[in-house]
Protein backbone atom coordinates (compact mmCIF):
# COMPACT_ATOMS: atom_id res chain seq x y z
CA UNK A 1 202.33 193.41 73.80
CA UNK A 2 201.01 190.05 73.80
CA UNK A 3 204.51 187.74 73.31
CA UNK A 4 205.59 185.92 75.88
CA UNK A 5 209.27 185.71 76.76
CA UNK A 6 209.38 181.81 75.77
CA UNK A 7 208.06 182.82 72.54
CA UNK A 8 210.87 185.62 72.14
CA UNK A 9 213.33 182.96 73.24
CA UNK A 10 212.34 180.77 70.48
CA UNK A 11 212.26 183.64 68.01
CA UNK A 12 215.91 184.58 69.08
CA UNK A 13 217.46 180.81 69.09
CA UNK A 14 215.96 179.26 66.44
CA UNK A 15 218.66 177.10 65.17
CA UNK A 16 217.17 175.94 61.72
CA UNK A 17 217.67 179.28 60.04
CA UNK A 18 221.01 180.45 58.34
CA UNK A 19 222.99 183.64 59.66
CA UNK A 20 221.06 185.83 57.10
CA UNK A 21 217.42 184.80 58.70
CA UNK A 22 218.56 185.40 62.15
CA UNK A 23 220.08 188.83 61.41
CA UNK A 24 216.38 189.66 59.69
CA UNK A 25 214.52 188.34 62.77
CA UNK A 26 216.89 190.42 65.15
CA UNK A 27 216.29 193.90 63.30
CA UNK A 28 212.44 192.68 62.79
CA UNK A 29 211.97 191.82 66.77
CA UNK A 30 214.24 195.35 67.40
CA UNK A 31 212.09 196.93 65.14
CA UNK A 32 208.61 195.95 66.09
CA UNK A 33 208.36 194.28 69.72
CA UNK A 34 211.26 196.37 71.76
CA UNK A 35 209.92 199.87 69.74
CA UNK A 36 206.74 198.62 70.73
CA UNK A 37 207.43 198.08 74.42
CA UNK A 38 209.71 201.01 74.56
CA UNK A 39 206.63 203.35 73.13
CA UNK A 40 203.97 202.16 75.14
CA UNK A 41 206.34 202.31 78.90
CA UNK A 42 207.13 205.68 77.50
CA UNK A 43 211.08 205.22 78.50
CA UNK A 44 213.42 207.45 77.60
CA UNK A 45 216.73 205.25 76.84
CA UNK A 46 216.98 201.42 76.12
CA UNK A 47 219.48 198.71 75.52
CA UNK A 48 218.95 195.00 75.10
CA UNK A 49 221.59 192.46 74.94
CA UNK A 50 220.42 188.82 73.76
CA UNK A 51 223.65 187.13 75.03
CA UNK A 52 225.03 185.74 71.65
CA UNK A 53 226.63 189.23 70.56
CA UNK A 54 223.13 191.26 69.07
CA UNK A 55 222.43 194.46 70.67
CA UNK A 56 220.25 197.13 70.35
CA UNK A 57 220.21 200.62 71.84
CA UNK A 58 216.42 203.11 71.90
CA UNK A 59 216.22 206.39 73.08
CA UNK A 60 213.46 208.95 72.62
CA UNK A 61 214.37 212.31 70.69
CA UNK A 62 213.59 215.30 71.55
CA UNK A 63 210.63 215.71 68.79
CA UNK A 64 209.43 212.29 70.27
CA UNK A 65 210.53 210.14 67.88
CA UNK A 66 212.64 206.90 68.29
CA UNK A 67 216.39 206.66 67.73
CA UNK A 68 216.85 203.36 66.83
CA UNK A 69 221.20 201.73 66.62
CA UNK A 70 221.18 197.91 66.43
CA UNK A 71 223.84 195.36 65.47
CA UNK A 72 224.33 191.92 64.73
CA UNK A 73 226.86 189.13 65.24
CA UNK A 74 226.98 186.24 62.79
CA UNK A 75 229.60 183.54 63.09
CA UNK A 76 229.53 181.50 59.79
């Protein structure tokens, strides 16, 4: 994984984008760089918390895939 946590800040709290784009880059970081991270540690159970409500939650099934729950908060 080659992001740095500044650029996952800026990712996260980018302040130009509507509700809708934010929601899309939560589920796309969830989806690619925390999967990512979570598959190549080999963990077993995840959750990350970004502080402004969005929350994901990994865990490894038994057949080795990934079990993948994620939510988003959007105040309009």
């Amino acid at each position: 994984m080659n992001t740095s946590i500044e650029e996952l800040k800026d990712i996260l709290s980018d302040k130009d984008n509507s509700p809708e784009i934010k929601r899309q880059k939560w589920s796309g970081f969830v989806e690619s760089e925390v999967v990512n991270f979570f598959d190549e540690h080999k963990i077993e159970k995840l959750t990350v918390e970004d502080g402004n409500g969005n929350r994901a939650k990994l865990a490894r099934t038994k057949d080795g895939g990934i079990k993948t729950e994620y939510s988003s908060i959007v105040i309009l």
